[in-house]
N, C-alpha and C. Protein backbone atom coordinates (compact mmCIF):
# COMPACT_ATOMS: atom_id res chain seq x y z
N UNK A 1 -80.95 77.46 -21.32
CA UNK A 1 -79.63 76.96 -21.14
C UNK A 1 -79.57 75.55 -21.73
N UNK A 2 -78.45 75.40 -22.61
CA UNK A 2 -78.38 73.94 -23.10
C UNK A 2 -78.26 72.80 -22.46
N UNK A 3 -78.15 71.86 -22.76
CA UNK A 3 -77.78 70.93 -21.28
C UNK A 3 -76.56 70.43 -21.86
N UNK A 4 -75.41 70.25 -20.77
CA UNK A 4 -74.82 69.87 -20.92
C UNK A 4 -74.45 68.35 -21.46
N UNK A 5 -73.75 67.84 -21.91
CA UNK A 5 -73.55 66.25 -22.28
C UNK A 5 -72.66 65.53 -20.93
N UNK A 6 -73.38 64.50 -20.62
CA UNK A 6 -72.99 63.73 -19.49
C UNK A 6 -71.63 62.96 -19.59
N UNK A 7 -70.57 62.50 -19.23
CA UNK A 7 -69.49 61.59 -19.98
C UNK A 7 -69.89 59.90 -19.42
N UNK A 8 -70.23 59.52 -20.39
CA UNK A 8 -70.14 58.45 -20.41
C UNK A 8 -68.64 57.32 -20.38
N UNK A 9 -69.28 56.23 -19.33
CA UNK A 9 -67.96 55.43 -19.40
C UNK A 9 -68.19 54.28 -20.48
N UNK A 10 -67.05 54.35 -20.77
CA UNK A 10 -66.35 53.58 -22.33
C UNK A 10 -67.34 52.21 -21.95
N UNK A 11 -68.01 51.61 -23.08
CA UNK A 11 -68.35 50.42 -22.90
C UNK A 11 -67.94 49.59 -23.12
N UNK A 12 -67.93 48.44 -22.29
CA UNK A 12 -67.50 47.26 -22.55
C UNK A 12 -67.48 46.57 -23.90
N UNK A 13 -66.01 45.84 -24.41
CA UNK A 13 -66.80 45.68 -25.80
C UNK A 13 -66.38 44.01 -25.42
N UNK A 14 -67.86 43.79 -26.22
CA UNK A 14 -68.23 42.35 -26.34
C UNK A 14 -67.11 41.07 -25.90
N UNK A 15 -66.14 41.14 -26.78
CA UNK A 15 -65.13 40.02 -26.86
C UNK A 15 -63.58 40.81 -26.01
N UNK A 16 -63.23 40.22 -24.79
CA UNK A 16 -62.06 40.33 -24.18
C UNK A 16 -61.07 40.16 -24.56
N UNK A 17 -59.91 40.99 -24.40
CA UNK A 17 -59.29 40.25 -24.97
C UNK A 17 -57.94 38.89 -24.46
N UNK A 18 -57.37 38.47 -24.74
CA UNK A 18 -57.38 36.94 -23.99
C UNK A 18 -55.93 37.67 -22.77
N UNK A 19 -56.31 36.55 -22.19
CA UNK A 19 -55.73 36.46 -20.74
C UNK A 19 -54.30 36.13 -21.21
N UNK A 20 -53.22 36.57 -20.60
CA UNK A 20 -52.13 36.93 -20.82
C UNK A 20 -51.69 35.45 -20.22
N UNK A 21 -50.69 34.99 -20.57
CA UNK A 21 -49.39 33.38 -20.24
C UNK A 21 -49.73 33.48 -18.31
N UNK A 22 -49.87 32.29 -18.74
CA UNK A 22 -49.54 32.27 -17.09
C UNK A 22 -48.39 31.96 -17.11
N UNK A 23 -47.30 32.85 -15.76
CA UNK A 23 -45.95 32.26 -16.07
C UNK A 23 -45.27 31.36 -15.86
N UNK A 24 -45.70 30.56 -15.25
CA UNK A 24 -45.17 28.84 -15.82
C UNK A 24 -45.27 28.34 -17.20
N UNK A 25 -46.53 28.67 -17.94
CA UNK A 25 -46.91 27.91 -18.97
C UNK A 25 -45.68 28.98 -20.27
N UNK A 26 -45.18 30.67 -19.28
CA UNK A 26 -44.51 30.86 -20.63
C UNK A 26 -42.98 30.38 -20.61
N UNK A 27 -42.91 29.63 -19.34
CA UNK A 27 -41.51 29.55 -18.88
C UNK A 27 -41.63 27.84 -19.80
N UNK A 28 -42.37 26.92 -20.09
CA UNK A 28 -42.66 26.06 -20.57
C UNK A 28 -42.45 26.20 -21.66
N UNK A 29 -43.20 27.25 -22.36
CA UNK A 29 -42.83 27.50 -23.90
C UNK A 29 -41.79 28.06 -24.36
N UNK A 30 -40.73 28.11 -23.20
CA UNK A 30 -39.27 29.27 -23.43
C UNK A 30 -38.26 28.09 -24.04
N UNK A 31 -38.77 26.89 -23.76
CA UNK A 31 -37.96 25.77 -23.64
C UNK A 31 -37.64 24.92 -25.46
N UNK A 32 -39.06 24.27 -26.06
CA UNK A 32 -39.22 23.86 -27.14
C UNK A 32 -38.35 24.51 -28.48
N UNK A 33 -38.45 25.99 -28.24
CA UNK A 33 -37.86 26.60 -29.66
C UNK A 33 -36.48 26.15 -29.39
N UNK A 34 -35.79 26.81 -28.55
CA UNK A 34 -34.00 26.33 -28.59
C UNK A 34 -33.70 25.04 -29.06
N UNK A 35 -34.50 23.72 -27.78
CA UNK A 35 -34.17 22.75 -28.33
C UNK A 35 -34.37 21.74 -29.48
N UNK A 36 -35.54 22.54 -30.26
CA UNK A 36 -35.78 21.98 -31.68
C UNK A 36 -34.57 22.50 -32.64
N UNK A 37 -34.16 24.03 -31.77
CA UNK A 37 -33.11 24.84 -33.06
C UNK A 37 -31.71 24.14 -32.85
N UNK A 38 -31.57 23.64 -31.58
CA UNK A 38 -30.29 23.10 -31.42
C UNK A 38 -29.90 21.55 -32.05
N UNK A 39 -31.57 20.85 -32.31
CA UNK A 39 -31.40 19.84 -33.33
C UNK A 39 -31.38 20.39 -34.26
N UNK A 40 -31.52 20.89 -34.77
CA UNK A 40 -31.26 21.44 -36.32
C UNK A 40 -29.99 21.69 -36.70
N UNK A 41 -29.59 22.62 -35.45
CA UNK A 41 -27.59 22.91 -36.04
C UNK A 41 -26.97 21.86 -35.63
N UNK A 42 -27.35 20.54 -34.67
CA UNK A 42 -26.87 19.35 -34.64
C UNK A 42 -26.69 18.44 -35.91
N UNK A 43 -28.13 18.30 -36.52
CA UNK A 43 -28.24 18.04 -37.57
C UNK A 43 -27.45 18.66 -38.98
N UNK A 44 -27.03 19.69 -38.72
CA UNK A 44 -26.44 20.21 -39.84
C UNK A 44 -25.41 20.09 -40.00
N UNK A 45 -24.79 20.08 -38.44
CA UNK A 45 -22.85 19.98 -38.16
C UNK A 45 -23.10 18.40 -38.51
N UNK A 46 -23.74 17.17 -37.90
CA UNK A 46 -23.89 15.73 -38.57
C UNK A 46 -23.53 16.33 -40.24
N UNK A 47 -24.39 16.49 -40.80
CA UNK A 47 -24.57 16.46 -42.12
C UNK A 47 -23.08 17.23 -42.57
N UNK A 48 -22.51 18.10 -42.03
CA UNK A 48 -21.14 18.46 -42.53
C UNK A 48 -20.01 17.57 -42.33
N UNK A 49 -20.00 17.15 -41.47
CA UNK A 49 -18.91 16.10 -40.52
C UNK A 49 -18.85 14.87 -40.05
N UNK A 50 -20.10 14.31 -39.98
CA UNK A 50 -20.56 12.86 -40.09
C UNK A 50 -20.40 12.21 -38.88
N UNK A 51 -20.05 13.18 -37.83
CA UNK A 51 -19.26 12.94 -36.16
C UNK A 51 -20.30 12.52 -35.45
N UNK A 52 -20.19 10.65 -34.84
CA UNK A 52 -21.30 10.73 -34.44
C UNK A 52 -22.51 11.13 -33.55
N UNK A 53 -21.30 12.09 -32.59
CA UNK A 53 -21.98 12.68 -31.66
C UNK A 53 -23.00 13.76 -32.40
N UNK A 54 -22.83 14.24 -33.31
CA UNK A 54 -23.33 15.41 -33.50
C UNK A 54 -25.57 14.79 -33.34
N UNK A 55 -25.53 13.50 -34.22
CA UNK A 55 -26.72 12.99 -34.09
C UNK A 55 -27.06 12.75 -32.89
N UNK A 56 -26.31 12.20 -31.90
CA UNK A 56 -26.73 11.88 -30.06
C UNK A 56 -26.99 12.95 -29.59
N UNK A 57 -26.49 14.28 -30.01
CA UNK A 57 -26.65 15.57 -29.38
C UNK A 57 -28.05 15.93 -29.86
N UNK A 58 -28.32 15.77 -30.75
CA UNK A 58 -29.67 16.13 -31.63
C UNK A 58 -30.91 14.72 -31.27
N UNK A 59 -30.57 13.99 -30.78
CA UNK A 59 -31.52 13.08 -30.41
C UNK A 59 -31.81 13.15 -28.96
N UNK A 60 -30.76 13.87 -27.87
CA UNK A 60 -30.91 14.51 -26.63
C UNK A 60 -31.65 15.96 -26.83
N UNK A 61 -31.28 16.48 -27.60
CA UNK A 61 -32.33 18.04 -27.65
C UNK A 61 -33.61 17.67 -27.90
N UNK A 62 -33.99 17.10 -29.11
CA UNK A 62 -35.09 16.86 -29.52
C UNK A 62 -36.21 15.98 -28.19
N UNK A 63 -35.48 14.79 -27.84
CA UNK A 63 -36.06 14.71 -26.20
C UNK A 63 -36.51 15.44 -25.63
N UNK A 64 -35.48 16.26 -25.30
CA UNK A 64 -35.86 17.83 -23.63
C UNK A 64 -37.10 18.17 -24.43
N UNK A 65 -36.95 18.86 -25.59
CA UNK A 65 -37.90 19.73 -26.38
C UNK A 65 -39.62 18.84 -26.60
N UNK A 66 -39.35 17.78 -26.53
CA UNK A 66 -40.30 16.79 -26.60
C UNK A 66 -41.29 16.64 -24.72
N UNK A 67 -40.05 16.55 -24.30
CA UNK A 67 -40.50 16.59 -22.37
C UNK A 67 -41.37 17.40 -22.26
N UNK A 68 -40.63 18.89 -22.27
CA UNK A 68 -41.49 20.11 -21.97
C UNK A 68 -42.47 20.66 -23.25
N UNK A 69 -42.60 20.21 -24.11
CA UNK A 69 -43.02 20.49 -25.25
C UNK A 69 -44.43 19.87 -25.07
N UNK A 70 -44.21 18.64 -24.19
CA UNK A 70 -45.74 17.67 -23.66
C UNK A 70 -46.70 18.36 -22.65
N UNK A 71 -45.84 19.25 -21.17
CA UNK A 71 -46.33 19.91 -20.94
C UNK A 71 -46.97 21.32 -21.10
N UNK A 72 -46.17 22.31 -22.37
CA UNK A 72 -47.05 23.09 -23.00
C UNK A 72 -47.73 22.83 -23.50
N UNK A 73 -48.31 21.39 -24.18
CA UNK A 73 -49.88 21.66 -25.21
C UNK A 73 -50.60 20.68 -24.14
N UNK A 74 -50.09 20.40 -22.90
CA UNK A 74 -50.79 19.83 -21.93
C UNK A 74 -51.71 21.46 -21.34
N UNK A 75 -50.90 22.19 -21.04
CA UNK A 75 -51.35 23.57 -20.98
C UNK A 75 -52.44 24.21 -21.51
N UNK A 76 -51.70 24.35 -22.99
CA UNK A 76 -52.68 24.79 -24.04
C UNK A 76 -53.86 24.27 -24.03
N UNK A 77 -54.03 22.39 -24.18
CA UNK A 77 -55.24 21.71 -23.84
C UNK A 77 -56.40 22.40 -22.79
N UNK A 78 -55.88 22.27 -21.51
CA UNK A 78 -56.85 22.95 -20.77
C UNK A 78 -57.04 24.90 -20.80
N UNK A 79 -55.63 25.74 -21.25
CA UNK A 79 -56.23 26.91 -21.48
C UNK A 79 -57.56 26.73 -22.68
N UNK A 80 -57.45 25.58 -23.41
CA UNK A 80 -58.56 25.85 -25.15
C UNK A 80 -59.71 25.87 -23.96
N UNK A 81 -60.12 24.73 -23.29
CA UNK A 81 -61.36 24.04 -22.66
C UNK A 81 -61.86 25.61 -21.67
N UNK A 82 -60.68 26.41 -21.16
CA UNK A 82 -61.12 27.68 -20.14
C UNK A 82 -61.62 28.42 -21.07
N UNK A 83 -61.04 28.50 -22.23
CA UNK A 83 -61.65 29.92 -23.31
C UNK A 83 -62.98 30.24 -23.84
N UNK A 84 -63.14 31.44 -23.55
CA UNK A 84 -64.61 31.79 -23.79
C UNK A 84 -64.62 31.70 -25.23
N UNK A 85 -65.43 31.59 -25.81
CA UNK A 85 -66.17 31.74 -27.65
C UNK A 85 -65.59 32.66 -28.36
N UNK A 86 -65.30 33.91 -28.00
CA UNK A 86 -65.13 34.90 -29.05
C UNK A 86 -63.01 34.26 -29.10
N UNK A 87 -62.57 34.08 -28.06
CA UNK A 87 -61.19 33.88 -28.37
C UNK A 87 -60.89 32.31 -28.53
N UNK A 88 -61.69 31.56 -28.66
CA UNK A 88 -61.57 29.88 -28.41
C UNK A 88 -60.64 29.61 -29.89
N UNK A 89 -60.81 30.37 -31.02
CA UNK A 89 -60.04 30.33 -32.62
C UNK A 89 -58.81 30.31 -32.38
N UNK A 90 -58.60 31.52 -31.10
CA UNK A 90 -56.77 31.96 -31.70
C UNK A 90 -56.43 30.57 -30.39
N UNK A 91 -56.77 30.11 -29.35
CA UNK A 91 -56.89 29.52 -28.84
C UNK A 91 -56.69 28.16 -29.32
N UNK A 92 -57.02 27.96 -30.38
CA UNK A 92 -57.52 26.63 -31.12
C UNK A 92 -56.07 26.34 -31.74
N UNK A 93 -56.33 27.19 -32.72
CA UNK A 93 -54.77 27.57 -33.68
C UNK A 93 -53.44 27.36 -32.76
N UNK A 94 -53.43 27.97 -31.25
CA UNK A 94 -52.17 28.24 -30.22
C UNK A 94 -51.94 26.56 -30.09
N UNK A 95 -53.20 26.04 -29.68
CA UNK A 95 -52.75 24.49 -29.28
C UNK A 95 -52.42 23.56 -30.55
N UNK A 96 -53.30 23.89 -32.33
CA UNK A 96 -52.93 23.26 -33.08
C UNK A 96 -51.21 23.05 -33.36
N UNK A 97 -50.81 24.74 -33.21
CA UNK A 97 -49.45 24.54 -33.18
C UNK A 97 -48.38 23.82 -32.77
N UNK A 98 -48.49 23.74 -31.18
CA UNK A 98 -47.97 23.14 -30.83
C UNK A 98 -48.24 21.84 -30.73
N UNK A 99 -49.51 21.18 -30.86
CA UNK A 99 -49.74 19.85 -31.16
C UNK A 99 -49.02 19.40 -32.20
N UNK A 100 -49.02 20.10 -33.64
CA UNK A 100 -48.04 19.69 -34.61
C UNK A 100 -46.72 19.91 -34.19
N UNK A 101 -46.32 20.80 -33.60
CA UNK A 101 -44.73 20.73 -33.07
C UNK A 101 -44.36 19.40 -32.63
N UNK A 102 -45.35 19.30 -31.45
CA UNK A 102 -44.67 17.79 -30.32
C UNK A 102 -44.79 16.65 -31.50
N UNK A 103 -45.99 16.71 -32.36
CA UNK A 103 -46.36 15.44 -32.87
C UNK A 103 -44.98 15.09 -33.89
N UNK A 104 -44.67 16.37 -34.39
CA UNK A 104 -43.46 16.26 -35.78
C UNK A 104 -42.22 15.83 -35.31
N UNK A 105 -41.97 16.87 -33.93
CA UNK A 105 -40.89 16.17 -32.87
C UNK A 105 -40.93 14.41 -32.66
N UNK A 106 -41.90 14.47 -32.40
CA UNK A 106 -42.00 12.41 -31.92
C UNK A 106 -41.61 11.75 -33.46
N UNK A 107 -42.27 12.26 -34.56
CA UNK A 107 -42.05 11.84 -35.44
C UNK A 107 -40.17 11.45 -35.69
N UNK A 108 -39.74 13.18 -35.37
CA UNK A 108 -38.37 13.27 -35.51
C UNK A 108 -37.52 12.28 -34.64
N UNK A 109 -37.76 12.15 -33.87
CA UNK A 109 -37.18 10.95 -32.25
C UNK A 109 -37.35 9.73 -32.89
N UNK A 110 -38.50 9.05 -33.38
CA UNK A 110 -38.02 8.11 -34.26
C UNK A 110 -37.28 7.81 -35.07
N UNK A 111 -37.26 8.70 -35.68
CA UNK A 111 -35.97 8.93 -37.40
C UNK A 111 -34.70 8.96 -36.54
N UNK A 112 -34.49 9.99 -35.40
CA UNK A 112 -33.40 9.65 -34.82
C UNK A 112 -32.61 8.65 -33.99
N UNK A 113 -34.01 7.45 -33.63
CA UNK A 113 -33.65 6.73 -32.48
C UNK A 113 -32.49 5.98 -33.94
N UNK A 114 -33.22 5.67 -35.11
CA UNK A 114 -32.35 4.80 -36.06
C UNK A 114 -30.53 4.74 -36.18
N UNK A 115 -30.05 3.89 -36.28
CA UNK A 115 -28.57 4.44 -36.65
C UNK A 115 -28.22 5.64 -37.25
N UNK A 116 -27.36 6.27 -37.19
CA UNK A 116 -26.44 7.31 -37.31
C UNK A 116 -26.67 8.15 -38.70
N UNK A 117 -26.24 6.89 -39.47
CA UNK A 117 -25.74 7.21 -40.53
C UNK A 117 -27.24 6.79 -41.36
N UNK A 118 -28.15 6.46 -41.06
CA UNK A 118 -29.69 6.09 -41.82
C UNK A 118 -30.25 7.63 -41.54
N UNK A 119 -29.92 8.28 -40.78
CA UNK A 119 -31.45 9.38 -40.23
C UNK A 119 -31.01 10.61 -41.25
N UNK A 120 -30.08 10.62 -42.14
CA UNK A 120 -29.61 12.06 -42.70
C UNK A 120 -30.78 12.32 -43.79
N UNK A 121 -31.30 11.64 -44.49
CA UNK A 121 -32.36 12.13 -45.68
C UNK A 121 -33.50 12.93 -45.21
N UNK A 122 -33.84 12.44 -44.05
CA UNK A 122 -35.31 13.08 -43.23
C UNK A 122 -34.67 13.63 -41.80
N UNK A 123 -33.82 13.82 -41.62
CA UNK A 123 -33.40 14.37 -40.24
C UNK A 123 -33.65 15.55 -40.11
N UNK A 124 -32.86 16.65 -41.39
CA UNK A 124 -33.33 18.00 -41.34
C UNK A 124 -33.79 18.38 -42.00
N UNK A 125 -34.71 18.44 -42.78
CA UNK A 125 -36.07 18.91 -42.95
C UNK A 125 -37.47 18.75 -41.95
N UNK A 126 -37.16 17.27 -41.00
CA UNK A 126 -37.68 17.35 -39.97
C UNK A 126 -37.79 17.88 -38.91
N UNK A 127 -35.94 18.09 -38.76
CA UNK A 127 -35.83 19.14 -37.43
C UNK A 127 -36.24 20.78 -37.66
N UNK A 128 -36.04 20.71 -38.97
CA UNK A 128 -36.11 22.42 -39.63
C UNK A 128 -38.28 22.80 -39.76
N UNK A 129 -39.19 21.61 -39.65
CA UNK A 129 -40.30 21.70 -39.80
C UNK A 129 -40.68 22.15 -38.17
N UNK A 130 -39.81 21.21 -37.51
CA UNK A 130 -40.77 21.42 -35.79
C UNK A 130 -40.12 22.66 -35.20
N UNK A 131 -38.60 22.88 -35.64
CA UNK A 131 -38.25 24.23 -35.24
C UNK A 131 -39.18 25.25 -35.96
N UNK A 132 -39.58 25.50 -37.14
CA UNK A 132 -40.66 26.41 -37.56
C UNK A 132 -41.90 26.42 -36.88
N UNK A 133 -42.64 25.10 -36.29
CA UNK A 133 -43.79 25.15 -35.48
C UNK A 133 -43.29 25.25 -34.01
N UNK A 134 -42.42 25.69 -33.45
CA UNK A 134 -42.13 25.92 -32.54
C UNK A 134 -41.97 27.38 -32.60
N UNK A 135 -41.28 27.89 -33.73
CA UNK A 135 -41.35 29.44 -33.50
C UNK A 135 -42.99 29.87 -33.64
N UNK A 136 -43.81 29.46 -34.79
CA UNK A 136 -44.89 29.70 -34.65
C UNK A 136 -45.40 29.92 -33.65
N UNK A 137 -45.67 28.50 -32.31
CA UNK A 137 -45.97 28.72 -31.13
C UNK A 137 -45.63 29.64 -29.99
N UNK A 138 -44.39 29.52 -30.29
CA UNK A 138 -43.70 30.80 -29.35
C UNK A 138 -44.64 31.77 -30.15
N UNK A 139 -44.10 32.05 -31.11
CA UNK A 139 -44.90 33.71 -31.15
C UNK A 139 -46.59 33.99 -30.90
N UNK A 140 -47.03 33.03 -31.86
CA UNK A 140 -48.71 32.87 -31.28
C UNK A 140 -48.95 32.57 -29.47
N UNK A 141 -48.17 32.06 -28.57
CA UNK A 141 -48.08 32.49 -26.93
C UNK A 141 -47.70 33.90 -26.71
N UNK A 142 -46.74 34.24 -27.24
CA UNK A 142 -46.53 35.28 -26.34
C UNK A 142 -46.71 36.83 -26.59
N UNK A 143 -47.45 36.58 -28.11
CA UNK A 143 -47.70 37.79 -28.57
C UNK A 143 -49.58 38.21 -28.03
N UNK A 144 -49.84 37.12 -26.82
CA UNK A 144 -50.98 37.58 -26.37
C UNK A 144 -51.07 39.07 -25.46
N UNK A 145 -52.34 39.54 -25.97
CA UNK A 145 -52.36 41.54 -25.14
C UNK A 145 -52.73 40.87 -23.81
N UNK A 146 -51.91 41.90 -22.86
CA UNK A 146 -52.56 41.70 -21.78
C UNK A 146 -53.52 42.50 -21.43
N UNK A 147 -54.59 41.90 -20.46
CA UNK A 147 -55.96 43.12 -20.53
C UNK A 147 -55.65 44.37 -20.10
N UNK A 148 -56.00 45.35 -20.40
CA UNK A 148 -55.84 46.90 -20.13
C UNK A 148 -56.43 47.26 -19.02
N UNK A 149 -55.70 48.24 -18.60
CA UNK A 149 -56.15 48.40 -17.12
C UNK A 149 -56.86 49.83 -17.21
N UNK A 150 -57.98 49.80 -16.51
CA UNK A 150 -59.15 50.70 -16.63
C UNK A 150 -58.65 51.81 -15.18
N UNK A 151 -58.69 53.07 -15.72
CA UNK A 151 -58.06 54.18 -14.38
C UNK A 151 -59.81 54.83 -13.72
């Protein structure tokens, strides 16, 4: 009689895969994209209309987005330092992102603190750079797998 084959359980493979948002930190990152995008169409209605609110509105977004934008790569900081080796890269990359977000943002808050009518040459291409590293970040957060559940 042959012997039958035993079933083996699936083995573990080496590298996990990463731990899913904690949900504060994704409710943190829900915040940055809008208000970088809402300087941008601030910036753009400025640049159509020259109204000076449109820049105060865009120098208040860029703020908020700057606030909470400090505490997501405050986040990110200590998720890099929790991450094991095999995921510490995408990890690395998640916080580079948003480090360049906040950093381009601060950049942008300066250009904006200036008068009105000085900040239009670098205003949006600035606001249009940190809104792109903000979508980046959003998507590199939240497109993390969550671990699979074993039956």
């Amino acid at each position: 009689m042959a012997a039958t084959p035993t079933p083996r359980s699936p083995t573990p493979s080496p590298t996990r895969p990463p731990r899913p948002l904690h949900p504060l930190h994704a409710i943190l990152l829900a915040f940055p994209l809008p208000l970088f995008l809402g300087a941008l169409l601030s910036d753009l209605a400025y640049n159509a209309s020259f109204h000076v609110q449109w820049a105060n509105f865009a120098s208040w977004l860029i703020a908020g987005g700057l606030l909470v934008g400090a505490f997501a790569v405050l986040w990110a900081l200590i998720d890099l330092f929790r991450t094991r080796a095999p995921a510490r890269t995408r990890a690395g990359l998640y916080f580079a992102a948003l480090l360049a977000m906040w950093v381009l943002g601060f950049i942008n808050a300066l250009v904006h603190a200036k008068d009105a009518f000085a900040i239009m040459p670098e205003a949006i291409p600035l606001s249009a750079i940190a809104t792109l590293l903000a979508l980046v970040a959003a998507w590199m957060g939240y497109s993390r797998r969550p671990p699979r559940e074993t039956a």
